[in-house]
PDB file of N, CA and C in Angstrom:
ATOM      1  N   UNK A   1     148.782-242.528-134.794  1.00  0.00           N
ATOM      2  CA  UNK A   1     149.095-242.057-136.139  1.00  0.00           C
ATOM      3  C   UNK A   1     148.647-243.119-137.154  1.00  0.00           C
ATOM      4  N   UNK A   2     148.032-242.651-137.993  1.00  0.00           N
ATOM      5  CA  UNK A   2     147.584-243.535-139.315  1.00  0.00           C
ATOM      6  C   UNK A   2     148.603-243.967-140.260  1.00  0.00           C
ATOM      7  N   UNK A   3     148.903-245.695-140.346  1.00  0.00           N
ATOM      8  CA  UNK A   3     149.459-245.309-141.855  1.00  0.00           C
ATOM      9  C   UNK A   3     148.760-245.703-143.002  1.00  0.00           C
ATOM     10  N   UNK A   4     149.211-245.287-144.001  1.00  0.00           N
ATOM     11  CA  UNK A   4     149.408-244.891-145.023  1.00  0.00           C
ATOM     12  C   UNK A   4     149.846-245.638-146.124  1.00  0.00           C
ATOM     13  N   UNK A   5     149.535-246.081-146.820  1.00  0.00           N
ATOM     14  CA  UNK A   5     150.066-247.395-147.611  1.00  0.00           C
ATOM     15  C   UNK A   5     149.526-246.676-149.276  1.00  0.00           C
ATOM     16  N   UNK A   6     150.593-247.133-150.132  1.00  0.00           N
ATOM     17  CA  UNK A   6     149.818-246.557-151.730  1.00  0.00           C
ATOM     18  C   UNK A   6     150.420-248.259-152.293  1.00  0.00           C
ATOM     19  N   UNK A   7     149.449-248.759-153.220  1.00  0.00           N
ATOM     20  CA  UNK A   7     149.148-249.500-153.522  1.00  0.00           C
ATOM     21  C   UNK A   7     148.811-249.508-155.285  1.00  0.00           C
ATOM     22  N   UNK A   8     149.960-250.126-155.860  1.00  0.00           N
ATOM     23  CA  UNK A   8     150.424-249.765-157.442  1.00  0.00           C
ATOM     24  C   UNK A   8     149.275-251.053-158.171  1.00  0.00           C
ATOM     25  N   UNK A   9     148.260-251.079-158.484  1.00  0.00           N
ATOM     26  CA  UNK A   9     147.828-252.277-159.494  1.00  0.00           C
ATOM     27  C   UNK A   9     148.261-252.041-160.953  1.00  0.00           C
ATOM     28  N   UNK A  10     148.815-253.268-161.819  1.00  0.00           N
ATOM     29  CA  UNK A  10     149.271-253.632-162.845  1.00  0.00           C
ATOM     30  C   UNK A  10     148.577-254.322-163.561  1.00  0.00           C
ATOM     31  N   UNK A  11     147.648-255.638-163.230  1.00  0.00           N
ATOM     32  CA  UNK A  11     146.972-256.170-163.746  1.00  0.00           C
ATOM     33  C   UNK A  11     145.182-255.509-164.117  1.00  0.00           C
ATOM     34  N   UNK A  12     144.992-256.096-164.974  1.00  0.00           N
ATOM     35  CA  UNK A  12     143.550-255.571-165.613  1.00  0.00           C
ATOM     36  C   UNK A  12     142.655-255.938-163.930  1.00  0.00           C
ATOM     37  N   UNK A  13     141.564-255.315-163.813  1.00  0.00           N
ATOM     38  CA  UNK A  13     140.683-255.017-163.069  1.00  0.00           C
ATOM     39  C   UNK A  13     139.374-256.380-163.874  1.00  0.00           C
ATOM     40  N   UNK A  14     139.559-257.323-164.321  1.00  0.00           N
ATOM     41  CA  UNK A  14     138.481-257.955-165.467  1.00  0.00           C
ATOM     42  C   UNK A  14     138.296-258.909-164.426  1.00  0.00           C
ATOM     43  N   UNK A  15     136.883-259.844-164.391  1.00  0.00           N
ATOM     44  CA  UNK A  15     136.097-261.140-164.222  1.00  0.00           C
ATOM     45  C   UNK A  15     137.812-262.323-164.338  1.00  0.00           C
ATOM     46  N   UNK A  16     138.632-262.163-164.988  1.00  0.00           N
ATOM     47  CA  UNK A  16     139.656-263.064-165.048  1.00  0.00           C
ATOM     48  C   UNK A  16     140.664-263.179-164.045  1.00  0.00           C
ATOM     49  N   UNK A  17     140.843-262.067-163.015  1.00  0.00           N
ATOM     50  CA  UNK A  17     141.681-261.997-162.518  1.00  0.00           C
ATOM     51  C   UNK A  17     141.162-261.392-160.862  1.00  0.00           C
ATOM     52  N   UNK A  18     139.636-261.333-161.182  1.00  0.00           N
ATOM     53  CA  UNK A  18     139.257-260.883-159.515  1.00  0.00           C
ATOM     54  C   UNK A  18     139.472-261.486-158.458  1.00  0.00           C
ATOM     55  N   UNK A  19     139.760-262.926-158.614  1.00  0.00           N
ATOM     56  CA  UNK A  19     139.734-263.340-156.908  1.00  0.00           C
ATOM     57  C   UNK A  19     141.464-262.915-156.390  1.00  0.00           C
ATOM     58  N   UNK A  20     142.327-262.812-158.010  1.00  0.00           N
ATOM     59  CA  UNK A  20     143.536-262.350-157.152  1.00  0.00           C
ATOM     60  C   UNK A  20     143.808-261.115-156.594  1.00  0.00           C
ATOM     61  N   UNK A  21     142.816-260.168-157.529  1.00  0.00           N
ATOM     62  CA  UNK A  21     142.398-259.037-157.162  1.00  0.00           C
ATOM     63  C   UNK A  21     142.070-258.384-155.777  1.00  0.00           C
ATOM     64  N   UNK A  22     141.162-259.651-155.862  1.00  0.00           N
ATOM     65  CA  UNK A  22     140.466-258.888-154.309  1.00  0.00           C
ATOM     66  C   UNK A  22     140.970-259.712-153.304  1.00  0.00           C
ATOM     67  N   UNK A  23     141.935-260.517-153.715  1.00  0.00           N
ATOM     68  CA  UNK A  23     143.131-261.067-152.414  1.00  0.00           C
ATOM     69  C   UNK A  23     143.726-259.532-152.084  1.00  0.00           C
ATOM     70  N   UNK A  24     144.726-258.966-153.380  1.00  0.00           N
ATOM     71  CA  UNK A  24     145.490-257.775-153.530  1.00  0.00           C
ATOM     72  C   UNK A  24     144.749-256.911-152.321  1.00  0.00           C
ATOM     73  N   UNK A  25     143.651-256.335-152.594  1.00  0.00           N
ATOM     74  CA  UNK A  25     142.891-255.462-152.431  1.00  0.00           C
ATOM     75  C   UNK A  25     142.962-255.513-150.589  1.00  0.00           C
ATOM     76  N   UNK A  26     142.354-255.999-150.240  1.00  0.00           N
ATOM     77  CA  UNK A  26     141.825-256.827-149.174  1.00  0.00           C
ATOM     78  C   UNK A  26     143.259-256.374-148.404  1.00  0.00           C
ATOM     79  N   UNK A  27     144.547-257.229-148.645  1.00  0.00           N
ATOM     80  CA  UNK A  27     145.674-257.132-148.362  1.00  0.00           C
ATOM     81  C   UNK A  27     145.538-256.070-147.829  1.00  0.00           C
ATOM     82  N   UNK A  28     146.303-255.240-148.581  1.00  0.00           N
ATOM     83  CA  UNK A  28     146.401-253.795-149.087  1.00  0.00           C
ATOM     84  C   UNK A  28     145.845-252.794-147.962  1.00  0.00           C
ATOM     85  N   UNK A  29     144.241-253.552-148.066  1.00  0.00           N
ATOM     86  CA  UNK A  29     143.567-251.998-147.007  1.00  0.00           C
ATOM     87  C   UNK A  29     144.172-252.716-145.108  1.00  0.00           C
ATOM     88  N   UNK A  30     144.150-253.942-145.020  1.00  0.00           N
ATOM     89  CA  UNK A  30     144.547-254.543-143.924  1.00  0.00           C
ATOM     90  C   UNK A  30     145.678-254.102-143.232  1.00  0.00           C
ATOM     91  N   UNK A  31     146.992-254.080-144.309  1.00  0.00           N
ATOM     92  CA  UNK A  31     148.245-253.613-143.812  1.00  0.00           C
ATOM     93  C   UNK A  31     148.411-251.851-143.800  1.00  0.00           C
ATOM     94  N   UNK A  32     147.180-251.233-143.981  1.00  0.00           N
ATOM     95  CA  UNK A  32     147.394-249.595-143.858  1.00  0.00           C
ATOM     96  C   UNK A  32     146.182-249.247-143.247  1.00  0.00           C
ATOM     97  N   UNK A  33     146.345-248.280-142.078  1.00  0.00           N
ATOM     98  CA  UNK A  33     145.352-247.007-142.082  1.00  0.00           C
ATOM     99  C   UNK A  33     144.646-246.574-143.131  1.00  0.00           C
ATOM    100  N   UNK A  34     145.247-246.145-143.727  1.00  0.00           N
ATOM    101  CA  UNK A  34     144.775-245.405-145.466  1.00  0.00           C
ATOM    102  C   UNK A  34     145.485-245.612-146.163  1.00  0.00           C
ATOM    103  N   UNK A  35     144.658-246.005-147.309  1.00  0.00           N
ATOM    104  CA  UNK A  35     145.147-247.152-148.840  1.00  0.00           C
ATOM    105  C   UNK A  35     145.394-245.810-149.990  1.00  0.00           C
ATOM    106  N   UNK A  36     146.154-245.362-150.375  1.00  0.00           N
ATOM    107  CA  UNK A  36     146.135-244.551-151.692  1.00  0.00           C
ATOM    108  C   UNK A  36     146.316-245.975-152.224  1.00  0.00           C
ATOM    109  N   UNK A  37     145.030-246.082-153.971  1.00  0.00           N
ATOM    110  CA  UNK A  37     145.080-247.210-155.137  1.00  0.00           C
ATOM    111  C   UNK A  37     145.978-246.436-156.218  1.00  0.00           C
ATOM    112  N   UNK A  38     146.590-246.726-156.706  1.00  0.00           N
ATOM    113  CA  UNK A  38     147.133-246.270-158.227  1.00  0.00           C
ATOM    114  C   UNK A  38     146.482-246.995-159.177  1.00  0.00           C
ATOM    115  N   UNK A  39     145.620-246.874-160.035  1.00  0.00           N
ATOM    116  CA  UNK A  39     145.403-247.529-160.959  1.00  0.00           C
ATOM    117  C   UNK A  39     145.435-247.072-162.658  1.00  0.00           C
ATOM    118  N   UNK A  40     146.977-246.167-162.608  1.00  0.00           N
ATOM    119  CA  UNK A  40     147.438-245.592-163.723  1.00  0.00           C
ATOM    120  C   UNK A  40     147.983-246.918-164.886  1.00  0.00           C
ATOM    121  N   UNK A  41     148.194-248.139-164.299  1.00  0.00           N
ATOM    122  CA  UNK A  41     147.991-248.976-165.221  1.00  0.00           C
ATOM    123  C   UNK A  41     147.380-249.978-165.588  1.00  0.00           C
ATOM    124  N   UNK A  42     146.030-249.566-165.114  1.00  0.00           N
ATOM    125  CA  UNK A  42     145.080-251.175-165.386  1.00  0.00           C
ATOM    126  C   UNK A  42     144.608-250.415-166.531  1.00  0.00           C
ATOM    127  N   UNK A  43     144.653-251.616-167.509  1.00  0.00           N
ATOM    128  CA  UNK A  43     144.344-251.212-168.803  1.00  0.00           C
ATOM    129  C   UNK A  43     143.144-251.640-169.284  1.00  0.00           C
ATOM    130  N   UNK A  44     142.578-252.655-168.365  1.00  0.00           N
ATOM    131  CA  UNK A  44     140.889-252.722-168.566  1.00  0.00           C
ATOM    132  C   UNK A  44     140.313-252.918-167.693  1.00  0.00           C
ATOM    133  N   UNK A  45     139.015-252.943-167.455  1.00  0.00           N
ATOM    134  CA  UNK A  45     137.927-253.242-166.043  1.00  0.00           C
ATOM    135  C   UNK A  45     136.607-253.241-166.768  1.00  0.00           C
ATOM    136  N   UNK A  46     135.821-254.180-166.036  1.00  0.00           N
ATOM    137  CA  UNK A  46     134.801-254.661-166.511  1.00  0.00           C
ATOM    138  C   UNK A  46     133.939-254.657-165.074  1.00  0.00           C
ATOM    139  N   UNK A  47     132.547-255.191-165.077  1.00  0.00           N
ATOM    140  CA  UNK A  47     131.542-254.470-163.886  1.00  0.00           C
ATOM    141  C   UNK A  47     132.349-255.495-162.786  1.00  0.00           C
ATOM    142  N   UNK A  48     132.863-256.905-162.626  1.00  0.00           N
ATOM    143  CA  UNK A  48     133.656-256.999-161.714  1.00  0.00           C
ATOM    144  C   UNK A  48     134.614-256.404-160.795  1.00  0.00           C
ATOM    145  N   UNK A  49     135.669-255.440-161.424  1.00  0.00           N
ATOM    146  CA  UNK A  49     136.530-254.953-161.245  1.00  0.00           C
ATOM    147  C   UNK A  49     135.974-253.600-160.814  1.00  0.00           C
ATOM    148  N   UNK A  50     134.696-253.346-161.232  1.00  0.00           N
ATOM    149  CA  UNK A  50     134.329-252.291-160.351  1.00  0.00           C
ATOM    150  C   UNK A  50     133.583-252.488-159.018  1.00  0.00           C
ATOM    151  N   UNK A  51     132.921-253.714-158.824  1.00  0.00           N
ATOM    152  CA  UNK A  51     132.321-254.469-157.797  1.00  0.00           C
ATOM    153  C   UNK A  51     133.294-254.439-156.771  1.00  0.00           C
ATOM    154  N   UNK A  52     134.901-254.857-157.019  1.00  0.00           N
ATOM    155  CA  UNK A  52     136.024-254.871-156.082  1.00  0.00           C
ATOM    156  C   UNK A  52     136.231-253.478-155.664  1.00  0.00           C
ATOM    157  N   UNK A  53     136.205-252.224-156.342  1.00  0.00           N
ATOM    158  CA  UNK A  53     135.853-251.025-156.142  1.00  0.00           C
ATOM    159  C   UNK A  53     135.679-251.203-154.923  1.00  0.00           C
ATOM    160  N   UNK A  54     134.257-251.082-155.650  1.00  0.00           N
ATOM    161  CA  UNK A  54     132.857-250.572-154.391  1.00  0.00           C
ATOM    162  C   UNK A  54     133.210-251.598-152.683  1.00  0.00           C
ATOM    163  N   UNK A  55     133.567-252.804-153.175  1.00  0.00           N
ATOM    164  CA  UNK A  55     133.551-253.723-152.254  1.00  0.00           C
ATOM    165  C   UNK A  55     134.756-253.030-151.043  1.00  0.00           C
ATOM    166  N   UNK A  56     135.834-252.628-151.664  1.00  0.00           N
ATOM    167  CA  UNK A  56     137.233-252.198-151.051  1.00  0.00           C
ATOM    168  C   UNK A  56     136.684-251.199-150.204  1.00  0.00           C
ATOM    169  N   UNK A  57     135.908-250.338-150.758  1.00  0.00           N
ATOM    170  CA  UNK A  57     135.307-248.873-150.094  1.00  0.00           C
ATOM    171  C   UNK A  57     134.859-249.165-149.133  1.00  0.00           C
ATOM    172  N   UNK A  58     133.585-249.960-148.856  1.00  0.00           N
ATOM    173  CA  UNK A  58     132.695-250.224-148.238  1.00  0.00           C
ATOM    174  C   UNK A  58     133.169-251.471-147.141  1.00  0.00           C
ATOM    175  N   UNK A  59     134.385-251.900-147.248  1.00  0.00           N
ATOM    176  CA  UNK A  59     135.199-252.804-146.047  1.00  0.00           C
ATOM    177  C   UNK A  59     135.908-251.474-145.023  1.00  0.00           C
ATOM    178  N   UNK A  60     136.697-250.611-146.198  1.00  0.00           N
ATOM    179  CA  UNK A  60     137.280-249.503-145.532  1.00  0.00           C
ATOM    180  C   UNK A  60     136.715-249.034-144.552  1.00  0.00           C
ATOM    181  N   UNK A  61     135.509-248.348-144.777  1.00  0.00           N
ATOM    182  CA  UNK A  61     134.399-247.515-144.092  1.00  0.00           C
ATOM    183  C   UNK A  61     133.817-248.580-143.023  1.00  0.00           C
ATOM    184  N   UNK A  62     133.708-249.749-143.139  1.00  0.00           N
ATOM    185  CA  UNK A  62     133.528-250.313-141.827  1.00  0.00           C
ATOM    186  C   UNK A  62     134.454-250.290-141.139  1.00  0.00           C
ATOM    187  N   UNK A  63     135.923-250.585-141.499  1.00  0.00           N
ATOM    188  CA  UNK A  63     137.113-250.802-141.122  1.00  0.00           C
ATOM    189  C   UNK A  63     137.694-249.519-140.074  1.00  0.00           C
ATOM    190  N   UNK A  64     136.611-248.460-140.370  1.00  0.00           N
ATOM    191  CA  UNK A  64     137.340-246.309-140.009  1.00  0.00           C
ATOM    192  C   UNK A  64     138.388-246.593-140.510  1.00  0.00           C
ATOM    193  N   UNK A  65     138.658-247.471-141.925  1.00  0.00           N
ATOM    194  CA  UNK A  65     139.857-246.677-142.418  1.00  0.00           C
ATOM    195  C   UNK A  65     139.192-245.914-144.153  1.00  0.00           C
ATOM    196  N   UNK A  66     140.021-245.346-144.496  1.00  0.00           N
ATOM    197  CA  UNK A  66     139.721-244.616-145.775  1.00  0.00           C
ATOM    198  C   UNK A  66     140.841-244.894-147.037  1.00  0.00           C
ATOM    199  N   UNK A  67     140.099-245.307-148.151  1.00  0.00           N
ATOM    200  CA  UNK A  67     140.859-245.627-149.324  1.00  0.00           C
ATOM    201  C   UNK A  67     140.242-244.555-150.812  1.00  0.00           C
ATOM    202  N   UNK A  68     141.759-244.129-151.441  1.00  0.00           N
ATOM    203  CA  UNK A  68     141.489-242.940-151.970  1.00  0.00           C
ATOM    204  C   UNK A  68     142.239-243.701-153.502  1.00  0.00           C
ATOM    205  N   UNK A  69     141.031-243.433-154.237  1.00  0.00           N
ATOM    206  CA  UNK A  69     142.359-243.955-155.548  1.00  0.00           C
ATOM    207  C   UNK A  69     142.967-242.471-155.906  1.00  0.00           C
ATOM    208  N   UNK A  70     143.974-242.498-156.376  1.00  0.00           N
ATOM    209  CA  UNK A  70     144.623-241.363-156.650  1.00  0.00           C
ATOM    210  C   UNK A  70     145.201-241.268-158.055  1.00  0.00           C
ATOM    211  N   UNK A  71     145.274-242.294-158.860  1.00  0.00           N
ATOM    212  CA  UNK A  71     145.364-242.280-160.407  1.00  0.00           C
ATOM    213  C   UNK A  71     144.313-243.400-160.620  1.00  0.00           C
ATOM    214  N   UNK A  72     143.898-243.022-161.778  1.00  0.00           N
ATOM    215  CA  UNK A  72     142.828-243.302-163.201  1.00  0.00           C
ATOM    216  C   UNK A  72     143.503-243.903-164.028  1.00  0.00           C
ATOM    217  N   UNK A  73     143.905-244.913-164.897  1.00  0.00           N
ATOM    218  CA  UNK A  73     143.641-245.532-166.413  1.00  0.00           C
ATOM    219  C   UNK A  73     142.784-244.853-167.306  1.00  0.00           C
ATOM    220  N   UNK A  74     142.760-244.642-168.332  1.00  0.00           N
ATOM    221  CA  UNK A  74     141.656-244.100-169.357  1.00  0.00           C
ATOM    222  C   UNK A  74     140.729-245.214-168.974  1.00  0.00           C
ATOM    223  N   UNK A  75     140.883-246.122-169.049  1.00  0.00           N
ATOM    224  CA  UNK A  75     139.942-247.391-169.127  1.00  0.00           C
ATOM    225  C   UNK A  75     139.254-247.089-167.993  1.00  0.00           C
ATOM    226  N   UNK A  76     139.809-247.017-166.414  1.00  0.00           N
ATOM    227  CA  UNK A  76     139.351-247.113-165.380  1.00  0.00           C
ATOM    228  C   UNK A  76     137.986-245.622-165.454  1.00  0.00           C
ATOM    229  N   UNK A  77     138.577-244.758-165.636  1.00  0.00           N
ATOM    230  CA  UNK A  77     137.732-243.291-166.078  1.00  0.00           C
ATOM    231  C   UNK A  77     136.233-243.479-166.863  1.00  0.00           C
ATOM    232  N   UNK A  78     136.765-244.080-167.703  1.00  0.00           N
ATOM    233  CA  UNK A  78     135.454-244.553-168.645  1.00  0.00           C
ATOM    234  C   UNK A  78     134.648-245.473-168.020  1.00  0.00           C
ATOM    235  N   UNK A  79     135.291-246.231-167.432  1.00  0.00           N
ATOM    236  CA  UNK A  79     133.953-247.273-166.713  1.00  0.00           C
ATOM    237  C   UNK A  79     133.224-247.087-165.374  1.00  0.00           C
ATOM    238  N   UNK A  80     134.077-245.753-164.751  1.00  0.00           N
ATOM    239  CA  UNK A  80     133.464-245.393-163.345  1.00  0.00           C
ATOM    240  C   UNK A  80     132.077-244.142-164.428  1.00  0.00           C
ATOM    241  N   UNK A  81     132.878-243.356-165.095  1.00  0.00           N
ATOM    242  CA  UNK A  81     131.535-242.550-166.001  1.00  0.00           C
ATOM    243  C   UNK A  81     130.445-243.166-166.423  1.00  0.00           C
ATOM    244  N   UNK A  82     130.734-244.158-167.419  1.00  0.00           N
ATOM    245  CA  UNK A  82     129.970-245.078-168.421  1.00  0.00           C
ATOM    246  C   UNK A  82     128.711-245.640-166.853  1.00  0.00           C
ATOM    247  N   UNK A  83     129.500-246.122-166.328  1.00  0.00           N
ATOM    248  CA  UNK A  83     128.264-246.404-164.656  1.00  0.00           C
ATOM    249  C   UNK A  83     127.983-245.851-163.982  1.00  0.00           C
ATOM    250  N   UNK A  84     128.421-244.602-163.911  1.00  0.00           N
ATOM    251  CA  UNK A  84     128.195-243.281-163.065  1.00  0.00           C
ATOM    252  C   UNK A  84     128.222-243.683-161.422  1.00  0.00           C
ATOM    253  N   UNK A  85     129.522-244.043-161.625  1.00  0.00           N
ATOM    254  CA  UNK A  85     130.056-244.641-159.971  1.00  0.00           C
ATOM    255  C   UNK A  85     131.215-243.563-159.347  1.00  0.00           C
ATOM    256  N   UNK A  86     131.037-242.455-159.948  1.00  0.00           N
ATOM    257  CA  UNK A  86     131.876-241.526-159.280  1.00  0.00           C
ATOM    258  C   UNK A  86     131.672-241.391-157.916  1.00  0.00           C
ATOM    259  N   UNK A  87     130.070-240.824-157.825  1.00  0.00           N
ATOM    260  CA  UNK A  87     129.973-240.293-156.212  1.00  0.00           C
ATOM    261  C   UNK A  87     129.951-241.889-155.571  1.00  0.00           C
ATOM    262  N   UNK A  88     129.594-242.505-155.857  1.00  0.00           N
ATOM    263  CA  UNK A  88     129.892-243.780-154.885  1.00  0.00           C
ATOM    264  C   UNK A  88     131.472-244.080-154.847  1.00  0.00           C
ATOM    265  N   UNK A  89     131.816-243.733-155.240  1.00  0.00           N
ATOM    266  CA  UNK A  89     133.484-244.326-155.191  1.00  0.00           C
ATOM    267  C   UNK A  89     134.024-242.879-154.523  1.00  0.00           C
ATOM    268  N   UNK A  90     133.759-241.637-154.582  1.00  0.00           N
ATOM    269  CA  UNK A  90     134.040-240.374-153.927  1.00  0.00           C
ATOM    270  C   UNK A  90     135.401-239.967-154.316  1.00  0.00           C
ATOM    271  N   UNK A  91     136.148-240.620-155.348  1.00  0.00           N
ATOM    272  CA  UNK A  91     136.949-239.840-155.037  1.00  0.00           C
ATOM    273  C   UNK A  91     137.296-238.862-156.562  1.00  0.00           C
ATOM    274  N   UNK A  92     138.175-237.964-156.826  1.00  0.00           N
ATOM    275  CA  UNK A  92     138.188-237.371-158.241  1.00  0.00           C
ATOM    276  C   UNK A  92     139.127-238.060-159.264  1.00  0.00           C
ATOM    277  N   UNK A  93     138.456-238.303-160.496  1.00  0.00           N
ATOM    278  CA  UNK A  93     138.945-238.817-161.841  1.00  0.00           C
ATOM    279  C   UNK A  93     140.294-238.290-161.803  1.00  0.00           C
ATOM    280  N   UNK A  94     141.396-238.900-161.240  1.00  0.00           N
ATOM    281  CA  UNK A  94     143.025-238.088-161.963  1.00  0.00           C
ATOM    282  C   UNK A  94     143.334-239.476-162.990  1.00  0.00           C
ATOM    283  N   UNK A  95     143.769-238.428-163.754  1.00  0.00           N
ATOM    284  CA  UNK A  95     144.084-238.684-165.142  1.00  0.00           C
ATOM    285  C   UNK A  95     145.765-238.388-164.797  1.00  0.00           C
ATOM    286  N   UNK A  96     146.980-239.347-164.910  1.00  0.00           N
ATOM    287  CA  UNK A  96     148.278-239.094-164.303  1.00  0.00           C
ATOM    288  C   UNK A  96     148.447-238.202-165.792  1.00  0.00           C
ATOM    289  N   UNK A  97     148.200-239.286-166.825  1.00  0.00           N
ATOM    290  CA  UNK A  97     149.211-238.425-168.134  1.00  0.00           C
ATOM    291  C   UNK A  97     148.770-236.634-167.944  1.00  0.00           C
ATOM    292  N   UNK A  98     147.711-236.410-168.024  1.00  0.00           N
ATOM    293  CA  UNK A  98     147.276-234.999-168.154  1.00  0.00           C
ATOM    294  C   UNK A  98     147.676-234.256-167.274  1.00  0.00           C
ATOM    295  N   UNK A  99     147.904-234.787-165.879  1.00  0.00           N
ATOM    296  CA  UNK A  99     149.041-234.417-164.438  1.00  0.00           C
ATOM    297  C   UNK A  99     150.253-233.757-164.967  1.00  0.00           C
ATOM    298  N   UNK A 100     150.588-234.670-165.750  1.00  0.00           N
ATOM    299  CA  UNK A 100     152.079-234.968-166.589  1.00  0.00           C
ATOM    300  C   UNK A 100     152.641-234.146-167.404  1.00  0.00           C
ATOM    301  N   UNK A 101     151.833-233.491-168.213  1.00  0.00           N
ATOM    302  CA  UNK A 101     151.408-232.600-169.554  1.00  0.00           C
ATOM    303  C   UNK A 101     151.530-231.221-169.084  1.00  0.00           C
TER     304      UNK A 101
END
């Protein structure tokens, strides 16, 4: 049986805070089967923070495990569009507030 781990980030996704980031990250996919990310409150990200993205994915997929973000930031939304890293990241834009609404 797989587990399952969801994984709340709080801090910005920015060049300032990646190596704790991708300590977090790293963690995260290690102690689960499959990682649900929340990233309903990172309030900024910059091409670093999407590098940890891609990087998380692409450990997963070696790993046969699978990581799904499951909430969006406005911020986070805009910068997977603005780079058009959707299909590489695979998974769908949720927007929690509009969930919410």
């Amino acid at each position: 049986m797989t587990r399952s781990h969801k994984l709340t980030l709080s801090d910005d996704l920015t060049i300032y805070h990646a190596v704790e980031q991708k300590k977090t990250l790293l963690a995260g996919l290690a102690a689960a089967g499959d990682l649900k990310l929340d990233l309903a409150q990172v309030s900024e990200i910059d091409t670093a923070g999407l590098q940890l993205l891609i990087l998380l994915k692409k450990e997963a997929r070696a790993a046969g495990k699978r990581v799904s973000i499951v909430a969006h930031s406005k911020a986070v939304r805009s910068a997977i569009e603005f780079c058009n890293l959707a299909a590489e990241l695979g998974d769908p834009l949720v927007d929690p507030a509009a969930d919410a609404a």
